[in-house]
Protein backbone atom coordinates (compact mmCIF):
# COMPACT_ATOMS: atom_id res chain seq x y z
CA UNK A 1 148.38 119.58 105.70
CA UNK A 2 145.08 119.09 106.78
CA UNK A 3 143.08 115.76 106.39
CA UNK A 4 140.12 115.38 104.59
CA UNK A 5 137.27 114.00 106.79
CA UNK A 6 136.09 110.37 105.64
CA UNK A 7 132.48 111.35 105.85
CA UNK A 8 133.34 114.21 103.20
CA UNK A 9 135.23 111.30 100.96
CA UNK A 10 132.54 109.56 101.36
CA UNK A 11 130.16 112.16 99.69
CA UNK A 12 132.08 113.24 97.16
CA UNK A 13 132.94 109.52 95.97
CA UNK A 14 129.27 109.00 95.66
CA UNK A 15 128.11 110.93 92.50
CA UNK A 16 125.66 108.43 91.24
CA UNK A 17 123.09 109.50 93.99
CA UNK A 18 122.33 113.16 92.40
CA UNK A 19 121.93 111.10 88.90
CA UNK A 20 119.24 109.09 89.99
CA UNK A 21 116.16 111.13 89.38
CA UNK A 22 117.61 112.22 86.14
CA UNK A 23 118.39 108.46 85.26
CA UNK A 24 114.46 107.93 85.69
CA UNK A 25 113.19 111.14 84.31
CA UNK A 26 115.39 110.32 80.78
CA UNK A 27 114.18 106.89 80.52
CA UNK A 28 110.82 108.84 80.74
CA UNK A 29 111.58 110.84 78.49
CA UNK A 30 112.75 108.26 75.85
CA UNK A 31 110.00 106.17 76.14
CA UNK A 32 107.60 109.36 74.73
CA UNK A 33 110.12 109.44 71.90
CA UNK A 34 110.25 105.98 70.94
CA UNK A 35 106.67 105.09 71.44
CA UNK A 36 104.61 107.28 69.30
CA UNK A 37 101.77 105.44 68.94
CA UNK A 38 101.30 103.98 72.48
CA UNK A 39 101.94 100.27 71.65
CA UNK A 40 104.43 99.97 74.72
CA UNK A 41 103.30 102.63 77.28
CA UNK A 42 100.58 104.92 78.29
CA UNK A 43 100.11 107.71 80.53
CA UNK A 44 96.65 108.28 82.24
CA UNK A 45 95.47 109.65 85.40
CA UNK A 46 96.53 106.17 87.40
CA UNK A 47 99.97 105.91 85.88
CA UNK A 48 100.93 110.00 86.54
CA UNK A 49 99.37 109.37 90.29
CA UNK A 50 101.34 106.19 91.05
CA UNK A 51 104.70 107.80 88.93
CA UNK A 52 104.43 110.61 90.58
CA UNK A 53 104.36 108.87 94.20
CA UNK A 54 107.34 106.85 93.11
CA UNK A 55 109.27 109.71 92.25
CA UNK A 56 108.68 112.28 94.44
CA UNK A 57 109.10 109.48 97.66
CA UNK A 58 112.54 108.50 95.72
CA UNK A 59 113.95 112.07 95.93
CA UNK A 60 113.27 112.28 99.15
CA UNK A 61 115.13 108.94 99.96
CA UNK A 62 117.98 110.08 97.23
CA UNK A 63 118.96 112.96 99.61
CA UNK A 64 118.74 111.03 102.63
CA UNK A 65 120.83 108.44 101.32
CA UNK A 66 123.41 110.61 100.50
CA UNK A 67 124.64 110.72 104.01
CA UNK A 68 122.76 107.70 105.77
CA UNK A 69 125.05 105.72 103.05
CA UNK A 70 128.22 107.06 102.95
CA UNK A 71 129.89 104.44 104.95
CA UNK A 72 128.38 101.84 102.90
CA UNK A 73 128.96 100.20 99.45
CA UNK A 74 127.42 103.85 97.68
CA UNK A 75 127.69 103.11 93.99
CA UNK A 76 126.39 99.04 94.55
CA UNK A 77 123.29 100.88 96.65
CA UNK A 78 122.79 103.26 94.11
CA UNK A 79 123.18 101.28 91.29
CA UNK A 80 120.38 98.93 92.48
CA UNK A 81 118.04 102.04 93.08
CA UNK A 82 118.15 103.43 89.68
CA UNK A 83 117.36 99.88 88.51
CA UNK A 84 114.54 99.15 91.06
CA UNK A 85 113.41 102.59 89.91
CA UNK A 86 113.31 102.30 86.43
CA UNK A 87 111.75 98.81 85.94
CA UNK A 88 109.24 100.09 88.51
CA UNK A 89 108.61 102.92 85.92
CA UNK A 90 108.32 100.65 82.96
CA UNK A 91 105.66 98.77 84.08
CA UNK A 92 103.99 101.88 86.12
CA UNK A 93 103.90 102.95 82.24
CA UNK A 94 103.56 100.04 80.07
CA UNK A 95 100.42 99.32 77.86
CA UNK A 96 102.48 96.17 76.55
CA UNK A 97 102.31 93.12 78.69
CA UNK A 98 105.24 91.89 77.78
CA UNK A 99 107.29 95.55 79.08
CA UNK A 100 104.94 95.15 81.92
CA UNK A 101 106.50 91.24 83.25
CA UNK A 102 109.82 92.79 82.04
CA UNK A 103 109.72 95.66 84.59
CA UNK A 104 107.64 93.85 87.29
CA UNK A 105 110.16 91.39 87.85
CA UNK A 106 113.11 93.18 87.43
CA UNK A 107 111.63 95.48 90.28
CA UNK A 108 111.52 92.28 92.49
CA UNK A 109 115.24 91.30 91.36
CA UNK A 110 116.39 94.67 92.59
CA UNK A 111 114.44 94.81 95.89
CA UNK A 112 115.53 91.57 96.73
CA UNK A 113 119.49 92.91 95.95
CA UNK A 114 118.77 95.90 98.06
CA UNK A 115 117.42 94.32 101.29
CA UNK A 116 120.42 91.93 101.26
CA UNK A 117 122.65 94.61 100.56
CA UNK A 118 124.72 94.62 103.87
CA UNK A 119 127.12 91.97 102.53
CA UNK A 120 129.12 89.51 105.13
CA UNK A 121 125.52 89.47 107.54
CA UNK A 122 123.96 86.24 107.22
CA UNK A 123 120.57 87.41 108.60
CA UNK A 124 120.47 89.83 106.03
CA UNK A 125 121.36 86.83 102.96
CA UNK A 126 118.54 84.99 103.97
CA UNK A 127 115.85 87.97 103.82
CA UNK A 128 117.07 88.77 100.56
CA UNK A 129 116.88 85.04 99.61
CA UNK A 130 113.34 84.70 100.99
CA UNK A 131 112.14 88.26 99.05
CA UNK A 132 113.14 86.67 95.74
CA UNK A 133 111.89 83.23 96.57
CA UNK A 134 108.45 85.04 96.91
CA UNK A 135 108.31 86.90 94.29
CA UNK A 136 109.46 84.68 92.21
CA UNK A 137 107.01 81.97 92.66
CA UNK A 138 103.84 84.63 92.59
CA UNK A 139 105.87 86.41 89.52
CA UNK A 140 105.26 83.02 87.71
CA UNK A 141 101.44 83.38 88.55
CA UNK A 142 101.45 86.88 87.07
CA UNK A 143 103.49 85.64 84.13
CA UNK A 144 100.68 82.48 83.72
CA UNK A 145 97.45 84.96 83.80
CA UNK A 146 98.87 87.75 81.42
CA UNK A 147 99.60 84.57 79.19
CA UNK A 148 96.01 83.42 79.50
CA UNK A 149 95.02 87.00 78.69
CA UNK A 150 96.80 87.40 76.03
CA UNK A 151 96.31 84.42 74.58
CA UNK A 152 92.57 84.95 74.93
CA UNK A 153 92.27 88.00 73.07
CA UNK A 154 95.33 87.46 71.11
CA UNK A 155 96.96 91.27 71.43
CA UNK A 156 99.73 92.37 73.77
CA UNK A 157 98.51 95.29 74.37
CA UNK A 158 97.16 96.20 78.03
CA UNK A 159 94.53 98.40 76.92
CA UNK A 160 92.45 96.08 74.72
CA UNK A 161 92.38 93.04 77.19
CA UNK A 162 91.65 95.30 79.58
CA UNK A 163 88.67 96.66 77.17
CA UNK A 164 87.40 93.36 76.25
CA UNK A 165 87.66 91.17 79.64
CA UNK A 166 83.73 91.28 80.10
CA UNK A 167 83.85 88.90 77.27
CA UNK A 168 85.32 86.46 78.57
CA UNK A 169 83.88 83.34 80.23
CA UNK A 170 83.25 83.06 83.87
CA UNK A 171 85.82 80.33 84.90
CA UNK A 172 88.96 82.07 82.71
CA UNK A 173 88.14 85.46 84.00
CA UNK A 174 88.15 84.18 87.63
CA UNK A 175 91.16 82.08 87.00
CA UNK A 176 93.32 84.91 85.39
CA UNK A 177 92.25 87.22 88.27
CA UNK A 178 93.01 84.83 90.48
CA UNK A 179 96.43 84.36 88.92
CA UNK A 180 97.32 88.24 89.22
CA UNK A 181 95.91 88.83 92.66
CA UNK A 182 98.06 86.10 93.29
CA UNK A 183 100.75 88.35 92.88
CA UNK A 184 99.44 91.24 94.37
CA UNK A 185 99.15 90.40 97.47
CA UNK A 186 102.45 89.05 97.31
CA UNK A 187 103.91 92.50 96.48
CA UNK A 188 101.50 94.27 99.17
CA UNK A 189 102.89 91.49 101.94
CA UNK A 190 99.48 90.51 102.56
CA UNK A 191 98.76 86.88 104.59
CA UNK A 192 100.35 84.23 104.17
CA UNK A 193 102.74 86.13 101.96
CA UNK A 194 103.70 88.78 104.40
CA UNK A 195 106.86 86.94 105.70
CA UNK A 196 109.24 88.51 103.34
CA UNK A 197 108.09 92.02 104.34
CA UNK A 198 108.00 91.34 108.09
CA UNK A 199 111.85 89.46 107.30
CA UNK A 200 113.43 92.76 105.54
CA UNK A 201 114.55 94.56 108.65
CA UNK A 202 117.79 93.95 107.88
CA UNK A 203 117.23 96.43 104.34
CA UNK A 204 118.89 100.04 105.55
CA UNK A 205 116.60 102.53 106.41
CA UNK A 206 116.28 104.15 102.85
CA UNK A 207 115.87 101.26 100.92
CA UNK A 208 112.78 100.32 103.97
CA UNK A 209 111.33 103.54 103.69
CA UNK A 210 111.11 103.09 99.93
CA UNK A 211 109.99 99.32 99.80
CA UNK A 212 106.92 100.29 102.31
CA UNK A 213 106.24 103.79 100.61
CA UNK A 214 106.67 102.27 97.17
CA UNK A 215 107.28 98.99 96.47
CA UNK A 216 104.45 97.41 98.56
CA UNK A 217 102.21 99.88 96.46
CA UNK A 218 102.81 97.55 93.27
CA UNK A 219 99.83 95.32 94.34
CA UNK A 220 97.32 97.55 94.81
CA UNK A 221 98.54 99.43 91.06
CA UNK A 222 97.98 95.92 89.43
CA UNK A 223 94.56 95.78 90.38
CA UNK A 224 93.36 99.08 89.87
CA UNK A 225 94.95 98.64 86.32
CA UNK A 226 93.37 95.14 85.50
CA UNK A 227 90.04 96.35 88.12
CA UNK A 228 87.61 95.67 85.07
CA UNK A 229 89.09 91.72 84.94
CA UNK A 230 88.05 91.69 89.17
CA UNK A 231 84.43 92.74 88.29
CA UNK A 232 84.44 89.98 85.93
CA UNK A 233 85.42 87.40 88.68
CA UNK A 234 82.92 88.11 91.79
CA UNK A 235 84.82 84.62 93.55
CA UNK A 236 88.10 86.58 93.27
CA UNK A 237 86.53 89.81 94.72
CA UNK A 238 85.55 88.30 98.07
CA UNK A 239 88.09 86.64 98.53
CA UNK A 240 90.21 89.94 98.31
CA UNK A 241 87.54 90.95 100.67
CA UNK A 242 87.84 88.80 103.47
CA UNK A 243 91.96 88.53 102.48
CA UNK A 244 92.31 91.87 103.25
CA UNK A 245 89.68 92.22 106.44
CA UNK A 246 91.77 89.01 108.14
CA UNK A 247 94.96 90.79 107.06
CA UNK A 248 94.25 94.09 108.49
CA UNK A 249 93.48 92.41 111.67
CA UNK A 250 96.61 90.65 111.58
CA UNK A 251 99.00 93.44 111.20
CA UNK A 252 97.44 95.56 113.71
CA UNK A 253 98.52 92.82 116.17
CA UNK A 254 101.56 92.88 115.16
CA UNK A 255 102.14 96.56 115.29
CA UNK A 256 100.71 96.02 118.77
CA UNK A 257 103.31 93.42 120.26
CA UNK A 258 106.91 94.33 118.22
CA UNK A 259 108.80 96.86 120.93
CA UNK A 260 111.00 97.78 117.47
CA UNK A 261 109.82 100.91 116.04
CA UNK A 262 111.01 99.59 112.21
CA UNK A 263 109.12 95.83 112.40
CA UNK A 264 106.01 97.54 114.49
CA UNK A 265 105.47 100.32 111.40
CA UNK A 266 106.07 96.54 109.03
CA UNK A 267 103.15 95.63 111.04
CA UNK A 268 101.27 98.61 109.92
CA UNK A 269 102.13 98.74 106.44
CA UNK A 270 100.75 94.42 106.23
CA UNK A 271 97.79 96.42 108.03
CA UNK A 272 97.39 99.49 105.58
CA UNK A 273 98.03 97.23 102.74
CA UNK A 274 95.28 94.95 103.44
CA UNK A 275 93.05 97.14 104.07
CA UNK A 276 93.73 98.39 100.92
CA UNK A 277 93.05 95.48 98.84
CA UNK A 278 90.14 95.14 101.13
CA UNK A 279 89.11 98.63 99.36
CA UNK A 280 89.87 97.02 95.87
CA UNK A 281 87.54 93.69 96.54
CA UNK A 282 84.50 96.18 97.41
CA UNK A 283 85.02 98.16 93.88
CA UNK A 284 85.94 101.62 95.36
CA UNK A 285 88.83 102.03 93.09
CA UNK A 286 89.14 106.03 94.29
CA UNK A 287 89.21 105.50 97.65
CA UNK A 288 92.02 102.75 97.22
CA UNK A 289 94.51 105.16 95.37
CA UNK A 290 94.24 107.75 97.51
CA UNK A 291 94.52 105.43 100.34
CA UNK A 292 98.03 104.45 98.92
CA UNK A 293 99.07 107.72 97.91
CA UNK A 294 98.35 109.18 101.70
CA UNK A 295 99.84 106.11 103.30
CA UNK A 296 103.24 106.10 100.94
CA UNK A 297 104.49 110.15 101.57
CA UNK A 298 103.29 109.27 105.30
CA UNK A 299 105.28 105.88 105.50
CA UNK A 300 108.06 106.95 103.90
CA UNK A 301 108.42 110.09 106.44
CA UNK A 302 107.69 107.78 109.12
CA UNK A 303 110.62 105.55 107.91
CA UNK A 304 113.53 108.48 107.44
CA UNK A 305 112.48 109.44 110.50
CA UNK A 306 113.07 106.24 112.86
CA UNK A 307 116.87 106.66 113.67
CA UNK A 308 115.83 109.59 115.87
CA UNK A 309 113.15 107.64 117.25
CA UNK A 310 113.17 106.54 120.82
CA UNK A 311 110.47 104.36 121.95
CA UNK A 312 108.84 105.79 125.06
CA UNK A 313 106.42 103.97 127.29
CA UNK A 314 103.03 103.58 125.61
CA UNK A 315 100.40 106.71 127.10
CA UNK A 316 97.96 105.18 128.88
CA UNK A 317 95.38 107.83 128.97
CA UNK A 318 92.97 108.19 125.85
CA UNK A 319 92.93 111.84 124.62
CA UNK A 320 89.81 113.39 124.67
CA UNK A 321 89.22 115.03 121.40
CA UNK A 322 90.40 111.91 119.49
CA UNK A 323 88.17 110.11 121.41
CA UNK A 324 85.34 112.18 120.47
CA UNK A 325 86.25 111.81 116.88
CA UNK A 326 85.71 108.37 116.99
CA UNK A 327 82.97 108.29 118.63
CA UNK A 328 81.68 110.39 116.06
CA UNK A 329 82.55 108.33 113.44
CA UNK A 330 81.41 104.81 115.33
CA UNK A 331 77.81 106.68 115.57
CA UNK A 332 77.90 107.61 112.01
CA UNK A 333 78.82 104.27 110.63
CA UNK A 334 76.36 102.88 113.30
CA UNK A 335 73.26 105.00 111.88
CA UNK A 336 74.23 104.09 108.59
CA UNK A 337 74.22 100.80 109.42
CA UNK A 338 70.83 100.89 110.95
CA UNK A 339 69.31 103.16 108.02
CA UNK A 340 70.51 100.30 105.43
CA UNK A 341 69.16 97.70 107.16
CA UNK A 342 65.45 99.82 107.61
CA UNK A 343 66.08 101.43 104.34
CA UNK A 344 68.21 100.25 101.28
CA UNK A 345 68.41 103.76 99.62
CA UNK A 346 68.79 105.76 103.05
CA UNK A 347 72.17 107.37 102.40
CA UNK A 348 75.03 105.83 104.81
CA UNK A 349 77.19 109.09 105.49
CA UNK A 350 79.99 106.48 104.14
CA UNK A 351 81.99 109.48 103.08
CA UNK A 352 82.51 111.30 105.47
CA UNK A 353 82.96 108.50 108.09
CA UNK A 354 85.66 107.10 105.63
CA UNK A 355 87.27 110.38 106.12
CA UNK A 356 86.91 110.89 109.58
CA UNK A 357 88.38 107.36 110.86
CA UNK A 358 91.18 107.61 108.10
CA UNK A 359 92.40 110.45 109.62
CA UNK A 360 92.47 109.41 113.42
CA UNK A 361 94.27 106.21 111.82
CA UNK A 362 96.91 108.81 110.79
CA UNK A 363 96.89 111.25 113.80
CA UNK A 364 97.57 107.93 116.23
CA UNK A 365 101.13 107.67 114.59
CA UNK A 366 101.86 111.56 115.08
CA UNK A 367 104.28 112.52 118.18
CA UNK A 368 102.46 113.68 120.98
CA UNK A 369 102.55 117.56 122.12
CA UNK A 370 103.11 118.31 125.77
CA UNK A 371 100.86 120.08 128.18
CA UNK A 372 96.74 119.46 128.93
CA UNK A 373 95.34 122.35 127.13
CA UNK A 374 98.00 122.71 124.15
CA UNK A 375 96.94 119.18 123.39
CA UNK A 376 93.38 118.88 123.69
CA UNK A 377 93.23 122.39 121.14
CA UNK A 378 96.11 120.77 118.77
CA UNK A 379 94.63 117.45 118.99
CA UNK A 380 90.95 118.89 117.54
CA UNK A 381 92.62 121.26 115.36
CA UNK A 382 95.09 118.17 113.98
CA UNK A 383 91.99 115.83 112.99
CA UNK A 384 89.66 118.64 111.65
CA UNK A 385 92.72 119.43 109.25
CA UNK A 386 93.11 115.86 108.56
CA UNK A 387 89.13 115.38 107.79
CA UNK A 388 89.52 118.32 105.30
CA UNK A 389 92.96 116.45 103.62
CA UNK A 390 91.20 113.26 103.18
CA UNK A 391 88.28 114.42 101.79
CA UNK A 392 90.37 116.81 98.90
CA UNK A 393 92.19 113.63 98.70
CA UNK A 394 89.18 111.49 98.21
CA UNK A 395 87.82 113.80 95.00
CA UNK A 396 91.33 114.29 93.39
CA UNK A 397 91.40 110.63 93.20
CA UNK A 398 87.98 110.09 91.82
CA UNK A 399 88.86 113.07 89.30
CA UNK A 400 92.53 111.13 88.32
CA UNK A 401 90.35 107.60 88.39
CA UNK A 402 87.06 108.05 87.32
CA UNK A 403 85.88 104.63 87.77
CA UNK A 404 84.08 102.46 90.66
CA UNK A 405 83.01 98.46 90.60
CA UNK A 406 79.60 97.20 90.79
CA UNK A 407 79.19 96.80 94.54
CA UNK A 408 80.04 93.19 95.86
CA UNK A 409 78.31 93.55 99.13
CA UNK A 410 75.67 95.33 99.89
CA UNK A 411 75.67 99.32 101.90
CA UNK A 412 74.61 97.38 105.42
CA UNK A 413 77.21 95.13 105.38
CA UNK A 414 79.92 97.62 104.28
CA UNK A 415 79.03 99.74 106.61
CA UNK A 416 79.40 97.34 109.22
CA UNK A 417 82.71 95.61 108.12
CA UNK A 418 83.52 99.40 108.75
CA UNK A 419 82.09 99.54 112.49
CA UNK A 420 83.62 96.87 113.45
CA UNK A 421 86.83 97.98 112.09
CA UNK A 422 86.31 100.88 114.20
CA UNK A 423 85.21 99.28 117.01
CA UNK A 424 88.93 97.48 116.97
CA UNK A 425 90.62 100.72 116.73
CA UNK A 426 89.06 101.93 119.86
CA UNK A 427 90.16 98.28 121.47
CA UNK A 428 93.61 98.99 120.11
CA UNK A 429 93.61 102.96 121.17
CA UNK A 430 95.80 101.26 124.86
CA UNK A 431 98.21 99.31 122.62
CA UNK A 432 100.16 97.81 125.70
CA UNK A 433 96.79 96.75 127.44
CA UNK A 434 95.97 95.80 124.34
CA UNK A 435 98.61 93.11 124.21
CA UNK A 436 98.01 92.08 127.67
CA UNK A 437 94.30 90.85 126.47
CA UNK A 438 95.85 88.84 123.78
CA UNK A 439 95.71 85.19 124.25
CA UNK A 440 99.48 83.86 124.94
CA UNK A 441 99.47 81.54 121.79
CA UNK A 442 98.53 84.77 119.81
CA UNK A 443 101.11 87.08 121.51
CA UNK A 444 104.10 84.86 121.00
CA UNK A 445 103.09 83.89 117.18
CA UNK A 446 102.67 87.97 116.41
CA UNK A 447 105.36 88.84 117.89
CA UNK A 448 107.83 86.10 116.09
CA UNK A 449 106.82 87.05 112.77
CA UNK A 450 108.80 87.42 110.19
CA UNK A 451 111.53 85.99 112.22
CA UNK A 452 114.46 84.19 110.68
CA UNK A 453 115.38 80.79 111.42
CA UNK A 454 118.98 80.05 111.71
């Protein structure tokens, strides 16, 4: 009699995976039942973008799971997942603060469960443990400024306050926004509250590639959905500003100096993310979905794909047509610089040198194709499609979220934040002789964090 293989027991104990979607797409589908006249959820063009993100990065991690989990604890794993899922859902959908701090903390609950879910490891108790010690602490500050908002206008529901927050005073609209970017940057692992994120190696690969696809995009929902309470606290809006230009910075160096693949793309997600907010603080609400649509589906393939990963000795030599791309874009931001500072309405080619850096950010992380001439033509080929994606990007997110802040700084100076972020990317273009020119001090604090203490 022949014996059944254990990875084929495996699979077939494990029929909670397939249910997941279904789980999610019912609880959609009750909520349209129940709620018929939108007092507890809403669907516009930010909630489908952001739902659909969620689920269509969860399916992909459902059928990866299926086998990347089949030595594990499946129906604990999956059990967490459909509950991470759904409160991430709930308050994706809710126009009801009260479902929204219901399904914003449960979400935090169930990460926390699922990057301590290898039981018996000690390393992986304590990331878990610091996770919920985070988001508990900025879930409180969320909890405090919906309070103040709703106590303010006296309704619940999300779409009045958000209607009516030019009315209020100065120092309670900067103190509730300060309150809920509190917690945003604590879901998008922005400095100082990047530890946790930088700590959850020990999560398995799924539940990573879902937390920095996903999960990490929670922040940057909050603000777009409360983004008329930021342009009724200017304070708040710089800060997020130079938050998020400090942050980038930050996890660039540490995608730089970690020689693991899973903690240097951590380092790039505390980088994306802050750049990110960074986009939120300036009032180009657009330009700040699409960034976190584009980075999640890229992330998350990023993150299935590590296990066949194998770190190879950084390239030394700079490839010519990507260099040449950004050079382009350094001399458009450049002239649009210099035309600002001449001319206030001379236009800035912003745009298109948005588009153009975005997508050498993204080519940089693509494997490399082998011979001279293959390259050079795939290379050019690779970032003129990429131009073309970001920009079709760019306008479907202005069509889903047809709204843009009052500008918080003026054209020069965004256009030189810009140049200079450029001008870093062509420092960081060598990444190991980039680490050699970091100061020692530097080095060793990048490359420790997110470490856990025993």
């Amino acid at each position: 009699m022949r014996s059944t293989p254990a990875s084929a027991k495996a699979e077939k104990q494990s029929p909670a995976q397939p249910l997941l979607i279904l789980a999610v797409l019912f609880f959609l589908a009750v909520m349209t039942v129940v709620d018929h006249g939108g007092a507890l959820f809403t669907l516009d063009g930010l909630t489908a973008a952001m739902a659909g993100l969620v689920l269509l990065v969860s399916a992909s991690i459902v059928t990866y799971s299926r086998r990347h989990m089949r030595a594990s604890d499946a129906s604990r794993y999956f059990g967490n997942m459909v509950g991470l899922l759904m409160a991430a859902t709930a308050f994706l959908t809710a126009n009801h603060v009260a479902v929204f701090v219901a399904g914003w903390v449960a979400s935090g609950v169930f990460l926390a469960r699922l990057i301590g879910h290898v039981q018996g490891w000690s390393s992986a108790r304590q990331s878990a443990r610091l996770a919920a010690n985070c988001f508990m602490l900025t879930d409180a500050a969320l909890v405090l400024g919906l309070g103040l908002l709703s106590w303010r206008f006296g309704t619940a529901s999300i779409t009045d306050i958000v209607s009516r927050v030019s009315q209020m005073p100065s120092f309670s609209a900067e103190l509730a926004a300060a309150l809920l970017a509190t917690a945003a940057l604590a879901r998008c692992a922005i400095p100082p509250l990047s530890r946790w994120l930088l700590a959850s190696m020990t999560a398995p690969t799924p539940v990573s590639a879902l937390m920095h696809a996903g999960m990490v995009n929670a922040g940057g929902f909050l603000l777009l959905r409360f983004a008329p309470l930021l342009e009724a606290a200017p304070i708040v809006r710089l800060s997020l500003v130079a938050i998020g230009a400090v942050g980038a910075l930050y996890g660039i160096g540490v995608m730089i100096v970690r020689p693991d693949i899973k903690r240097s793309l951590a380092g790039s997600t505390v980088s994306q993310m802050s750049f990110m907010i960074l986009t939120c603080g300036l009032g180009a609400y657009a330009a700040a979905l699409w960034h976190i649509v584009a980075h999640g589906l890229f992330k998350a393939w990023l993150f299935l794909g590590t296990g066949m990963t194998i770190r190879a000795p950084q390239v030394e030599r700079v490839r010519p047509p990507v260099l040449a791309a950004l050079g382009v874009s350094i001399f458009l931001l450049g002239a649009g610089f210099a035309a600002g500072v001449v001319d206030p309405q001379a236009p800035a080619f912003l745009p298109m040198a948005f588009a153009l850096t975005t997508a050498i950010f993204t080519f940089l992380t693509l494997p490399q194709s082998s011979g001279r001439t293959t390259q050079m033509v795939g290379t050019g080929a690779m970032v003129t499609m990429l131009i073309a994606v970001h920009m079709l990007g760019l306008y479907a997110a202005e069509s889903l979220y047809q709204r843009s802040g009052p500008p918080i700084l003026p054209a020069s100076a965004q256009l030189l934040l810009a140049l200079l972020f450029s001008l870093a990317l062509l420092w960081q273009f060598r990444p190991s002789a980039a680490a050699r020119q970091l100061p020692r001090w530097l080095y060793v604090r990048l490359l420790n964090a997110g470490a856990i203490r025993a």
